[in-house]
Structures are given as structure tokens and as C-alpha cells.
PDB file of N, CA and C in Angstrom:
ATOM      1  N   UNK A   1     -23.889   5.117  -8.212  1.00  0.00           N
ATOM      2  CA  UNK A   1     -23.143   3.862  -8.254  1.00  0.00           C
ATOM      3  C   UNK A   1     -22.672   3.522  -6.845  1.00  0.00           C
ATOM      4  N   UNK A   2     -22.797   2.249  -6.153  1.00  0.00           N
ATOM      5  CA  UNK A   2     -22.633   1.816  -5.225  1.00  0.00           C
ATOM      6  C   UNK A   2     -21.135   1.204  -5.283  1.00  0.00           C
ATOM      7  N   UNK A   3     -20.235   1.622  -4.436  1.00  0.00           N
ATOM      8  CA  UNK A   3     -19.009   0.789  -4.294  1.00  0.00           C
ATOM      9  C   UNK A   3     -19.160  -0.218  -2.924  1.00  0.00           C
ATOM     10  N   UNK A   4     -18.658  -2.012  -3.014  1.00  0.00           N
ATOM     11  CA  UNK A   4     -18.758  -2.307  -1.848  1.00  0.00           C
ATOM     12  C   UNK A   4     -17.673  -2.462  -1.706  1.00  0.00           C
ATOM     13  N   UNK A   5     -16.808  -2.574  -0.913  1.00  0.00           N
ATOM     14  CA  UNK A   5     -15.265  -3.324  -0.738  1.00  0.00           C
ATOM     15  C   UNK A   5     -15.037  -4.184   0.353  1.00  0.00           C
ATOM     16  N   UNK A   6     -14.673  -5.588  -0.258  1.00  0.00           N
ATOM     17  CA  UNK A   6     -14.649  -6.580   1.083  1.00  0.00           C
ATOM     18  C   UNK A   6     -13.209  -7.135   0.893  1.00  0.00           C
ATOM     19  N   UNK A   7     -12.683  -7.046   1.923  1.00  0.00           N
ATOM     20  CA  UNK A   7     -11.077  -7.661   2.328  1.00  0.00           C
ATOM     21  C   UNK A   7     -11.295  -9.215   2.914  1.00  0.00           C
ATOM     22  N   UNK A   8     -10.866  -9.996   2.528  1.00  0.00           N
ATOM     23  CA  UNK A   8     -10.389 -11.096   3.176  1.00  0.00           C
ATOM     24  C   UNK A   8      -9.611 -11.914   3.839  1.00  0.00           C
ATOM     25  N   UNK A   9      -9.071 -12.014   4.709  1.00  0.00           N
ATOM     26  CA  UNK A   9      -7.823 -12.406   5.678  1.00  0.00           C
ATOM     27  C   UNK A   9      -6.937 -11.173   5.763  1.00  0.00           C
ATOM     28  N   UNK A  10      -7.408  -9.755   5.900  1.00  0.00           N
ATOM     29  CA  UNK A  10      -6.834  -8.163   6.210  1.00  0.00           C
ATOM     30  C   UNK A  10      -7.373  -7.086   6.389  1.00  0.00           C
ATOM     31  N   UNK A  11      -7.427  -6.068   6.859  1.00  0.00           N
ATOM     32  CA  UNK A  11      -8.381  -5.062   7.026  1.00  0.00           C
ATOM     33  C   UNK A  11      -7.815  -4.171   5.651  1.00  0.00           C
ATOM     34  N   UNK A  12      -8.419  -3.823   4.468  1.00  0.00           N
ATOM     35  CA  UNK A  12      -7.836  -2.779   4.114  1.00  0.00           C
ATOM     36  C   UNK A  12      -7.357  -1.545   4.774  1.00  0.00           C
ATOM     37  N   UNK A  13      -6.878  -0.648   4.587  1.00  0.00           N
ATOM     38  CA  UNK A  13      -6.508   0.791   4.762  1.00  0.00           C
ATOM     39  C   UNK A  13      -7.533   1.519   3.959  1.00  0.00           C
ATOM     40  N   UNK A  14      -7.948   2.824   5.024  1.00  0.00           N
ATOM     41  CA  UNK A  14      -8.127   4.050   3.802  1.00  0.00           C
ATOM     42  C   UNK A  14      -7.937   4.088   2.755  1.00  0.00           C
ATOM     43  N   UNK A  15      -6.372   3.913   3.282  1.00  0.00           N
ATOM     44  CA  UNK A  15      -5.904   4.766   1.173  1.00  0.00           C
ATOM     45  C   UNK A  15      -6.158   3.959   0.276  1.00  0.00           C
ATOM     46  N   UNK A  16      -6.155   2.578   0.757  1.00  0.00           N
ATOM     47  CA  UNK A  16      -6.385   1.701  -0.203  1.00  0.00           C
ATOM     48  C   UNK A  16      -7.612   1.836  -0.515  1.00  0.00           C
ATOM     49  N   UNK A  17      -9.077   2.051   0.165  1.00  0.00           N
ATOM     50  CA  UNK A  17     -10.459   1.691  -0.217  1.00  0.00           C
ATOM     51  C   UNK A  17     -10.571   3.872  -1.122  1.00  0.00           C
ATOM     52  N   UNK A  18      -9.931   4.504  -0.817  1.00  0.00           N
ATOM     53  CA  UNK A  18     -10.344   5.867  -1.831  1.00  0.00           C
ATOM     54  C   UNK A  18      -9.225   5.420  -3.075  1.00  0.00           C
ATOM     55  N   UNK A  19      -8.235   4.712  -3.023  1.00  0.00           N
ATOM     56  CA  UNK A  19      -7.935   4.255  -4.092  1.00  0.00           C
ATOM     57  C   UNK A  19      -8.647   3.880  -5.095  1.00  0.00           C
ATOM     58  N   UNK A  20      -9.584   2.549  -4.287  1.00  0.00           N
ATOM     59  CA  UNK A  20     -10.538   1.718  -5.433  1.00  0.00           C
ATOM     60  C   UNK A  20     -11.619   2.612  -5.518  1.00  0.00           C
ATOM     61  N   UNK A  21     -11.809   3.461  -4.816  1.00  0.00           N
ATOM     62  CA  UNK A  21     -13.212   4.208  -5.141  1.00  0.00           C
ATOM     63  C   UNK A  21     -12.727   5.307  -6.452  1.00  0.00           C
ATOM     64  N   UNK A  22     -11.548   5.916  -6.116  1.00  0.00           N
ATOM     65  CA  UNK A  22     -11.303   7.014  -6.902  1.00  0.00           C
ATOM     66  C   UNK A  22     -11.421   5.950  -8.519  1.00  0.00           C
ATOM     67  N   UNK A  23     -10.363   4.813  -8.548  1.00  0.00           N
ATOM     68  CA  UNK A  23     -10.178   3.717  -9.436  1.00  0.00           C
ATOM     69  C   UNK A  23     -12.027   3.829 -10.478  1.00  0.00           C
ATOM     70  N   UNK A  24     -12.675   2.819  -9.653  1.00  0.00           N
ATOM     71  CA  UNK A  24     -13.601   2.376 -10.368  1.00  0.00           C
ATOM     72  C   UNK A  24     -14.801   3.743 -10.321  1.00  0.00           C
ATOM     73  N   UNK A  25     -14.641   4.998  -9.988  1.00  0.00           N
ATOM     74  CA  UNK A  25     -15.528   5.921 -10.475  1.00  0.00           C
ATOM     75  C   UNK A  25     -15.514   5.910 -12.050  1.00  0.00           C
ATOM     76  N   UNK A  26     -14.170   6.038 -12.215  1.00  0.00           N
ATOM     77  CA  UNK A  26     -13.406   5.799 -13.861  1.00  0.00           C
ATOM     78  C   UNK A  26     -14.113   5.533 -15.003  1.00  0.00           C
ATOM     79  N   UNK A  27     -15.126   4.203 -14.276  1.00  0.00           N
ATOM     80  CA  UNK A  27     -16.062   3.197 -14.903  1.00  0.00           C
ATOM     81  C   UNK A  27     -17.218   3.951 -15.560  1.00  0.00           C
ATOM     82  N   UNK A  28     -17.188   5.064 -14.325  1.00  0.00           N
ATOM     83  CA  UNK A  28     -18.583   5.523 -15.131  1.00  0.00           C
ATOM     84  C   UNK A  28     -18.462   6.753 -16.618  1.00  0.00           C
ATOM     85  N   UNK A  29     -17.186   6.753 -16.984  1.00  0.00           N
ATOM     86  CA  UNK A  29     -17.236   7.409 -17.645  1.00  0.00           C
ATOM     87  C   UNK A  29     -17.353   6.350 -19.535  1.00  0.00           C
ATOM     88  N   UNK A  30     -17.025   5.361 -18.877  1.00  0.00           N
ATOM     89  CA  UNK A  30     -17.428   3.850 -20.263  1.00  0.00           C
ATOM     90  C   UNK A  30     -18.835   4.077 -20.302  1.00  0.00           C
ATOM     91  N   UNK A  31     -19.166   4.013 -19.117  1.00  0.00           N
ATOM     92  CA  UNK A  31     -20.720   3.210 -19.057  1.00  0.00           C
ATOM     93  C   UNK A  31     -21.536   4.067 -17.407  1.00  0.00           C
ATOM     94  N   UNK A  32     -22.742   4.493 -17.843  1.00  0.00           N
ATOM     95  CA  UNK A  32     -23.048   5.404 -16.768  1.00  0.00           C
ATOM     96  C   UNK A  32     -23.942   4.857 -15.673  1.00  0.00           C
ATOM     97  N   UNK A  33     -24.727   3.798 -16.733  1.00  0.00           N
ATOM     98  CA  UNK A  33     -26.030   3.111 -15.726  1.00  0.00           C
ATOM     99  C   UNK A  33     -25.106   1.954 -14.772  1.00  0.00           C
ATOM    100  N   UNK A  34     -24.133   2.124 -14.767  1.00  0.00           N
ATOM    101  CA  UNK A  34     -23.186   0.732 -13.720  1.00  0.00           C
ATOM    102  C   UNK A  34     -24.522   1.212 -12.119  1.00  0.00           C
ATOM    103  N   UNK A  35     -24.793   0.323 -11.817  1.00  0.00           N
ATOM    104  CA  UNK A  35     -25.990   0.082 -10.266  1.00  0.00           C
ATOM    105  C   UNK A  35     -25.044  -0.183  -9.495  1.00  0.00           C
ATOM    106  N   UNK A  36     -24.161  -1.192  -9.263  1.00  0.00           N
ATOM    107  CA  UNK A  36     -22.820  -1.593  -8.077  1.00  0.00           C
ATOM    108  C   UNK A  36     -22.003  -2.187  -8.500  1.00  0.00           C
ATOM    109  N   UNK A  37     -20.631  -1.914  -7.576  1.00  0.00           N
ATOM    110  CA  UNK A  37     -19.254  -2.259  -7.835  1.00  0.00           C
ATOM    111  C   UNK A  37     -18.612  -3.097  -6.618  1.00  0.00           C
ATOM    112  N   UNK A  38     -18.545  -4.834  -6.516  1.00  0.00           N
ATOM    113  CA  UNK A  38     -18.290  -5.294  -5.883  1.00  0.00           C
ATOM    114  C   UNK A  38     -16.349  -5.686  -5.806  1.00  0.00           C
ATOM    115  N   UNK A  39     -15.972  -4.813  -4.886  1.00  0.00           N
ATOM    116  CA  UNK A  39     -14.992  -5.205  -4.985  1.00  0.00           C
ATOM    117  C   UNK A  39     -14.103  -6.273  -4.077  1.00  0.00           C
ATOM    118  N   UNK A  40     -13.286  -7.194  -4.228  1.00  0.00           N
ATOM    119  CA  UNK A  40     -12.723  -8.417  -3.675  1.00  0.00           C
ATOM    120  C   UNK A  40     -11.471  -8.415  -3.253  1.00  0.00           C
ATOM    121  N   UNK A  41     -11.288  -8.205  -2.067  1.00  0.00           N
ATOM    122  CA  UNK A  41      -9.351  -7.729  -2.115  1.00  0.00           C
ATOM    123  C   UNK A  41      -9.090  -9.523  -1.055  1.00  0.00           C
ATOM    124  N   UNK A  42      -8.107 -10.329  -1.769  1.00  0.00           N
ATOM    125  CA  UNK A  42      -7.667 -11.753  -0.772  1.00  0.00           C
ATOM    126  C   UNK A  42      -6.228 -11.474  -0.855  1.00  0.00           C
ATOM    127  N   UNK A  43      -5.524 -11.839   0.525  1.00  0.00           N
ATOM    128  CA  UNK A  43      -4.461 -12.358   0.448  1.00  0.00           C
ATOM    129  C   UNK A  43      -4.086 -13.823   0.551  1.00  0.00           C
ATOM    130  N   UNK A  44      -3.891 -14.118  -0.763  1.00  0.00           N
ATOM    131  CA  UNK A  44      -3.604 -15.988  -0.812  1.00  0.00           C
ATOM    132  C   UNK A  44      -3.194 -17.013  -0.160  1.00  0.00           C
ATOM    133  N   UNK A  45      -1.741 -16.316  -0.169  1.00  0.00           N
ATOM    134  CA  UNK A  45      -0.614 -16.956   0.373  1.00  0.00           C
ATOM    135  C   UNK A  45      -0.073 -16.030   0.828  1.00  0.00           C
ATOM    136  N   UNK A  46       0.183 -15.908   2.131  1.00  0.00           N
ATOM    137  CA  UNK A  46       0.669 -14.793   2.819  1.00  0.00           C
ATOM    138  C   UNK A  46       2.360 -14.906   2.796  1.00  0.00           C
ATOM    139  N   UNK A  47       3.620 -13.645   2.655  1.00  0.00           N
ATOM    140  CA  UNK A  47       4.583 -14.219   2.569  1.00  0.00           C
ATOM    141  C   UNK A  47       5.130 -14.532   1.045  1.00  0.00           C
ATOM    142  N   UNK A  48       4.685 -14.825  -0.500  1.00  0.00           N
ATOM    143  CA  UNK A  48       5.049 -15.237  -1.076  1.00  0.00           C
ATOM    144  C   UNK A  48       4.861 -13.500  -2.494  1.00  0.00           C
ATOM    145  N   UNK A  49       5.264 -14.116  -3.273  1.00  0.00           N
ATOM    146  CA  UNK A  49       4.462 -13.002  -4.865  1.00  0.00           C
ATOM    147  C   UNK A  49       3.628 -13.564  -5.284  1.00  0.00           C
ATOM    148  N   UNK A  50       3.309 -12.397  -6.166  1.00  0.00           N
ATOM    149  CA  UNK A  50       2.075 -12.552  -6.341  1.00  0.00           C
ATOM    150  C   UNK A  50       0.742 -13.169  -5.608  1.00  0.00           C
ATOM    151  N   UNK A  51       0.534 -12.563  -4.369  1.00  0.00           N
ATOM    152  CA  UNK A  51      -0.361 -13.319  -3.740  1.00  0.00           C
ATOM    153  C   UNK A  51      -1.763 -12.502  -3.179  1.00  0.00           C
ATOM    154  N   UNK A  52      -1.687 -11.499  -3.820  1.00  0.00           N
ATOM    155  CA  UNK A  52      -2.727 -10.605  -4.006  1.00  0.00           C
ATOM    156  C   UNK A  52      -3.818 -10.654  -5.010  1.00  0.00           C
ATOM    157  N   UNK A  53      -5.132 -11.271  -4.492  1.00  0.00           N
ATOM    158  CA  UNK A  53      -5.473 -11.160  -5.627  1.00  0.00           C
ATOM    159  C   UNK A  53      -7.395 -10.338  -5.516  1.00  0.00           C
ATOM    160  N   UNK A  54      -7.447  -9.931  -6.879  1.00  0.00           N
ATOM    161  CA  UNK A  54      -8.420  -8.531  -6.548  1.00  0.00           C
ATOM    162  C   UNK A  54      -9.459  -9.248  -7.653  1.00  0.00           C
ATOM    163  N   UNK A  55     -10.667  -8.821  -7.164  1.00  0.00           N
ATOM    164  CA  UNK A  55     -11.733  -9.149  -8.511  1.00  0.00           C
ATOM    165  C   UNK A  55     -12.821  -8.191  -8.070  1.00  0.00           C
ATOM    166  N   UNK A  56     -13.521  -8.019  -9.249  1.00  0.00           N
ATOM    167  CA  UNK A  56     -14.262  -6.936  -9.466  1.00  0.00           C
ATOM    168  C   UNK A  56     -15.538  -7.377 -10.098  1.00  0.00           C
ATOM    169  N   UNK A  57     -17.025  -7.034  -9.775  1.00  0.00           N
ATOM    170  CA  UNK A  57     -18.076  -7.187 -10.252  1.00  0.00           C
ATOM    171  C   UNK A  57     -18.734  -6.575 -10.328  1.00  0.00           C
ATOM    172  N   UNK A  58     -18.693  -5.769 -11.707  1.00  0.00           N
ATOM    173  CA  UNK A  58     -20.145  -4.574 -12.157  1.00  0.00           C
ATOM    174  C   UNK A  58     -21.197  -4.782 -12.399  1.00  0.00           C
ATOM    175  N   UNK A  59     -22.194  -4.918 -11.853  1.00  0.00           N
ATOM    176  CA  UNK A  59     -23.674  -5.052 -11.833  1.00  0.00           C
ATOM    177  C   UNK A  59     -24.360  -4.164 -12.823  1.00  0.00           C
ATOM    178  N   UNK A  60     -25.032  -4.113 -13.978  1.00  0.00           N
ATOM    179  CA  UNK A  60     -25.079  -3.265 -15.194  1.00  0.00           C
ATOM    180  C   UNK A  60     -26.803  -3.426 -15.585  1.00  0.00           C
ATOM    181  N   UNK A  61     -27.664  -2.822 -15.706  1.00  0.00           N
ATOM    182  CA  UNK A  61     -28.718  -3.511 -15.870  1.00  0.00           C
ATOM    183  C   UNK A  61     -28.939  -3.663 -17.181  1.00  0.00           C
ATOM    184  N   UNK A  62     -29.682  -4.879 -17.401  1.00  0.00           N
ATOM    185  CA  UNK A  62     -30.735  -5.398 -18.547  1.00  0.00           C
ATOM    186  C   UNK A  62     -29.245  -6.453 -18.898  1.00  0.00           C
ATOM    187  N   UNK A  63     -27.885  -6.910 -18.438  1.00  0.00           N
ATOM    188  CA  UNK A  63     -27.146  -7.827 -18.743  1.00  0.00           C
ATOM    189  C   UNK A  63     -26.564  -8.526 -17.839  1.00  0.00           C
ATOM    190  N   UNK A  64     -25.800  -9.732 -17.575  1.00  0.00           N
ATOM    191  CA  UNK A  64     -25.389 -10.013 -16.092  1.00  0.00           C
ATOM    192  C   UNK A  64     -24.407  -9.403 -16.181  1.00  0.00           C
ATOM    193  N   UNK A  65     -23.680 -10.059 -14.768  1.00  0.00           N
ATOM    194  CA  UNK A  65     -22.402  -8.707 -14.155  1.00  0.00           C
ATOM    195  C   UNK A  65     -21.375  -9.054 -14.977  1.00  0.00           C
ATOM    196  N   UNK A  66     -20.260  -8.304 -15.058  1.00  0.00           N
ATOM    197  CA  UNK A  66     -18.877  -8.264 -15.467  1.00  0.00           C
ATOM    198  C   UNK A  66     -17.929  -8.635 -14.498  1.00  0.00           C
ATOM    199  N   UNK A  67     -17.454  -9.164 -15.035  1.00  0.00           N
ATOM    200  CA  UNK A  67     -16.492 -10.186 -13.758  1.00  0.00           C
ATOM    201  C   UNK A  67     -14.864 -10.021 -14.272  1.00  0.00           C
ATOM    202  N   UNK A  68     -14.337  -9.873 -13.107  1.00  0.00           N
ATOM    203  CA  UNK A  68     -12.230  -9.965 -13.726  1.00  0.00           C
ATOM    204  C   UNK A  68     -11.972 -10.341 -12.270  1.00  0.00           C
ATOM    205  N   UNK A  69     -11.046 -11.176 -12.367  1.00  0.00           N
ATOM    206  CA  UNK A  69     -10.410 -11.298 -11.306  1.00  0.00           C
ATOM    207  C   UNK A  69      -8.788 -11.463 -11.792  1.00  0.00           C
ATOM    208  N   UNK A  70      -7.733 -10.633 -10.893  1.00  0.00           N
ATOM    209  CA  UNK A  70      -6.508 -10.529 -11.306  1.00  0.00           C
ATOM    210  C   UNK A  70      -5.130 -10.878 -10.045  1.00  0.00           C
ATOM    211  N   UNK A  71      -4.428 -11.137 -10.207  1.00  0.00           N
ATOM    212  CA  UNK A  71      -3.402 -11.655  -9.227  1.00  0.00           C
ATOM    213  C   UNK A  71      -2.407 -10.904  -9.395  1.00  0.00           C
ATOM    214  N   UNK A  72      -1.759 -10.222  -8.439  1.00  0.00           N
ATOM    215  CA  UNK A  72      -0.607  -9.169  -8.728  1.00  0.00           C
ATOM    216  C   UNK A  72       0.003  -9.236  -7.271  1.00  0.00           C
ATOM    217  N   UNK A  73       1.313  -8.199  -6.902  1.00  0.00           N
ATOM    218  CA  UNK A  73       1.616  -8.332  -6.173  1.00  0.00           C
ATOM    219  C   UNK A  73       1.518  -7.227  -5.332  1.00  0.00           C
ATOM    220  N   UNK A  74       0.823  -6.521  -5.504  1.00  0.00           N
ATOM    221  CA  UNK A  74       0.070  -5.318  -5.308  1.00  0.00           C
ATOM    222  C   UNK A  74      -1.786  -5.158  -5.113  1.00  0.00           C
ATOM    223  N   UNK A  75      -2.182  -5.140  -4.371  1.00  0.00           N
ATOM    224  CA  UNK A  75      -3.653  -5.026  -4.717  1.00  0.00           C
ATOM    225  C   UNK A  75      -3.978  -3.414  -5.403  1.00  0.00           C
ATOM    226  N   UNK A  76      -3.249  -2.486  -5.138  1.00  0.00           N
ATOM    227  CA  UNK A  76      -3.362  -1.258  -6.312  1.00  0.00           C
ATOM    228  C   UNK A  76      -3.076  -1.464  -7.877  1.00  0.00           C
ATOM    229  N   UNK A  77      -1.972  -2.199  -8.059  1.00  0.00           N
ATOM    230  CA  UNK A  77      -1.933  -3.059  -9.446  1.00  0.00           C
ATOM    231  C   UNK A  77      -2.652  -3.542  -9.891  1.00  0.00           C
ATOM    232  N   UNK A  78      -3.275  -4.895  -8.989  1.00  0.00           N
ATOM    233  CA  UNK A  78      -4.203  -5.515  -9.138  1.00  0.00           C
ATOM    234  C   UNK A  78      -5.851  -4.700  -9.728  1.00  0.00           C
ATOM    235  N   UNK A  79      -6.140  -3.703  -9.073  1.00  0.00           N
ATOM    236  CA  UNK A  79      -7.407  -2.693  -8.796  1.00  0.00           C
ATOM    237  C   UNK A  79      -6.839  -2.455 -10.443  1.00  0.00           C
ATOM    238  N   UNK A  80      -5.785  -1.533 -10.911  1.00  0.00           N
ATOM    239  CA  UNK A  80      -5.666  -0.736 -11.995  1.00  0.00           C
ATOM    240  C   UNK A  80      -5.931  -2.246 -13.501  1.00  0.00           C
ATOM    241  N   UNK A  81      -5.313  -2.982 -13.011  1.00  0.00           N
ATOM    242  CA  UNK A  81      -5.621  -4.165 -14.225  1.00  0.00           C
ATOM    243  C   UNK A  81      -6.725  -4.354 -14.424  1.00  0.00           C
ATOM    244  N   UNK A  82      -7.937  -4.752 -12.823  1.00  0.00           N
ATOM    245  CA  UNK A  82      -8.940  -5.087 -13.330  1.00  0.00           C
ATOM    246  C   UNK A  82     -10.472  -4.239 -13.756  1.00  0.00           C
ATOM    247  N   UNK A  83      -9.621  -2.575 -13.710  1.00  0.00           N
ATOM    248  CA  UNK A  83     -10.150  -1.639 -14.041  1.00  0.00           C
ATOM    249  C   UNK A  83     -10.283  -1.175 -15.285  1.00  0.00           C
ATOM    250  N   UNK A  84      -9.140  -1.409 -15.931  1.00  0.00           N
ATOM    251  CA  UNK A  84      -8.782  -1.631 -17.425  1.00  0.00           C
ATOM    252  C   UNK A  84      -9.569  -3.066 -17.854  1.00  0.00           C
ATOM    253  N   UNK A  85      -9.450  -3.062 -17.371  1.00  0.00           N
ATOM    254  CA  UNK A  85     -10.214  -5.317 -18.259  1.00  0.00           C
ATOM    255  C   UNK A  85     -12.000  -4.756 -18.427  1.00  0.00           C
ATOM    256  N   UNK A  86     -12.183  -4.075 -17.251  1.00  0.00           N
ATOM    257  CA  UNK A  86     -13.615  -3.754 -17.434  1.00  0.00           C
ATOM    258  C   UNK A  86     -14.074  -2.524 -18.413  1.00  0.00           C
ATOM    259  N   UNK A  87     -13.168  -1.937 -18.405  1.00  0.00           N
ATOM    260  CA  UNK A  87     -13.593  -1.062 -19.294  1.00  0.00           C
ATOM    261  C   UNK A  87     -13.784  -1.530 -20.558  1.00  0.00           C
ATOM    262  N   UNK A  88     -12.896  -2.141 -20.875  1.00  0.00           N
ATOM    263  CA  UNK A  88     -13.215  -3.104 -22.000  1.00  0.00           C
ATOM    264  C   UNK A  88     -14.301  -3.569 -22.468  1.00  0.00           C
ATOM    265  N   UNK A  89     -14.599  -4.311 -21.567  1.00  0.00           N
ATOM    266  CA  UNK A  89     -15.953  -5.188 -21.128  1.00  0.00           C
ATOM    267  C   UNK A  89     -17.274  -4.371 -21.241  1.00  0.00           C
ATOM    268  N   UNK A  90     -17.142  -3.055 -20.659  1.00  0.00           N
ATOM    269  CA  UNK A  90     -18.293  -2.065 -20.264  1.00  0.00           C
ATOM    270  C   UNK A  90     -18.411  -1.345 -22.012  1.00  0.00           C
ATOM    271  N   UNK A  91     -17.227  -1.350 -22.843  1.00  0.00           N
ATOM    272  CA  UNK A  91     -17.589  -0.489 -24.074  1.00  0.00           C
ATOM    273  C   UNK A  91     -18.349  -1.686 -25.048  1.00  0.00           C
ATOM    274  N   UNK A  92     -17.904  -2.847 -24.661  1.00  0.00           N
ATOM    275  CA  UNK A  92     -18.277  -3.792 -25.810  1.00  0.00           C
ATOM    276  C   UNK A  92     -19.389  -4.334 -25.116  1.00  0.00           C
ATOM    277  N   UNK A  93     -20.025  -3.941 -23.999  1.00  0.00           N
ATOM    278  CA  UNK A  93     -21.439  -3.999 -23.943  1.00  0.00           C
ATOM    279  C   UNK A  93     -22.355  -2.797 -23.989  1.00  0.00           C
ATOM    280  N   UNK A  94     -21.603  -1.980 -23.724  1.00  0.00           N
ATOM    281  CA  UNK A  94     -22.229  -0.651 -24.603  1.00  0.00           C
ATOM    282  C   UNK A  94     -22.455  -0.585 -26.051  1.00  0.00           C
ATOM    283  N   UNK A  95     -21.971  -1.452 -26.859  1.00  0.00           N
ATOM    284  CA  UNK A  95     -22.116  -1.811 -28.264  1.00  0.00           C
ATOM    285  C   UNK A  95     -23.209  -2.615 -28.372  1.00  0.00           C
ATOM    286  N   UNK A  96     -23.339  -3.614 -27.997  1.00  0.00           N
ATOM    287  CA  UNK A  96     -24.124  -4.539 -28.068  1.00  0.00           C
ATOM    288  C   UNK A  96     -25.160  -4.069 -27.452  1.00  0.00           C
ATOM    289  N   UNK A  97     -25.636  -2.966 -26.404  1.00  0.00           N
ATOM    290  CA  UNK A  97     -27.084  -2.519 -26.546  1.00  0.00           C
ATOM    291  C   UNK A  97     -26.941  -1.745 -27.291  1.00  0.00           C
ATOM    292  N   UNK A  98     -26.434  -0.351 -28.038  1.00  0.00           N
ATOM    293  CA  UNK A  98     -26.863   0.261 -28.966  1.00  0.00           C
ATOM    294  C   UNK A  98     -26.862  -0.846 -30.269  1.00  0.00           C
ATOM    295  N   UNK A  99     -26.936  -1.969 -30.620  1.00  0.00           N
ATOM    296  CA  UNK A  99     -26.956  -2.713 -31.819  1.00  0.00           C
ATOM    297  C   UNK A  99     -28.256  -2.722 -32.006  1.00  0.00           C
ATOM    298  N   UNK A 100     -29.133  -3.810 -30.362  1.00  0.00           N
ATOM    299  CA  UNK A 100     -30.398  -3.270 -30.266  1.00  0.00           C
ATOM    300  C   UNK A 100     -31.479  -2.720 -30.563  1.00  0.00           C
TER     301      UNK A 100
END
């Protein structure tokens, strides 16, 4: 599984990018064939709450990607919400190919 991580208007940190890596390994325990994990870190509005906002795109084959995007005031918050949303996502398309 490929992790990418792209920051926008900030450089992440380390801790932050083994965060999201440690984070979305997680994934593979829903769903194993995940191919890549695009991850999206923006700061909006610089200065204000909630202005963090994180989105995530699992690339899965034989379906299109899984998409969340979440706004928090935290981009580690953010990462853990839209890690949970996918898992979601990743079991109830794990259903729908074993229906198949």
C-alpha cells in the first residue's frame, strides 16, 4: 500500500506524516487489496477554528476510490475521523464484492 501525503499552504512535520502512516495502515486490516492512500492536509483559514481540513482517497481495485474529507481543528483529529469514515466505507465494499 502506497501512502502519499500532500500539505497545502504548510510543511507537515514528521510526527505528523508517521501519524497518518501509522493511522491509515489501520485500513488494511478492513480491506487488504487498498493499491494507494492519498492523503490531503489544507490550512483554510489561517488563525481561526476549525480550519484544518484533511481528506483521504483509497484507491481499491475493481471499484472507484473512497473519498472523506473532514474539517477539525486538529489535522490528527481530522486523520482519526476520516480514518474511521473509511473504514466504514472499506467493510461495506467488502460486502458488496463478496455478494458477487
Amino acid at each position: 500500500m502506497e501512502v502519499k501525503i500532500q500539505s497545502i499552504h504548510f510543511d507537515a512535520t514528521e510526527k505528523l506524516q508517521a501519524f497518518i502512516e501509522k493511522k491509515t495502515a489501520k485500513l488494511e486490516k478492513s480491506f487488504e487489496d487498498i493499491q494507494k492512500v492519498e492523503v490531503q492536509l489544507k490550512v483554510v483559514k489561517p488563525a481561526t477554528a476549525l480550519n484544518k481540513e484533511t481528506s483521504i482517497t483509497v484507491t481499491v481495485p475493481g471499484g472507484s476510490p473512497l473519498y472523506v474529507a473532514k474539517t477539525c481543528d486538529t489535522f490528527e483529529e481530522g486523520v482519526d475521523q476520516c480514518v474511521d469514515s473509511l473504514r466504514v466505507q472499506l467493510e461495506k465494499f467488502k460486502e458488496k464484492i463478496r455478494k458477487h
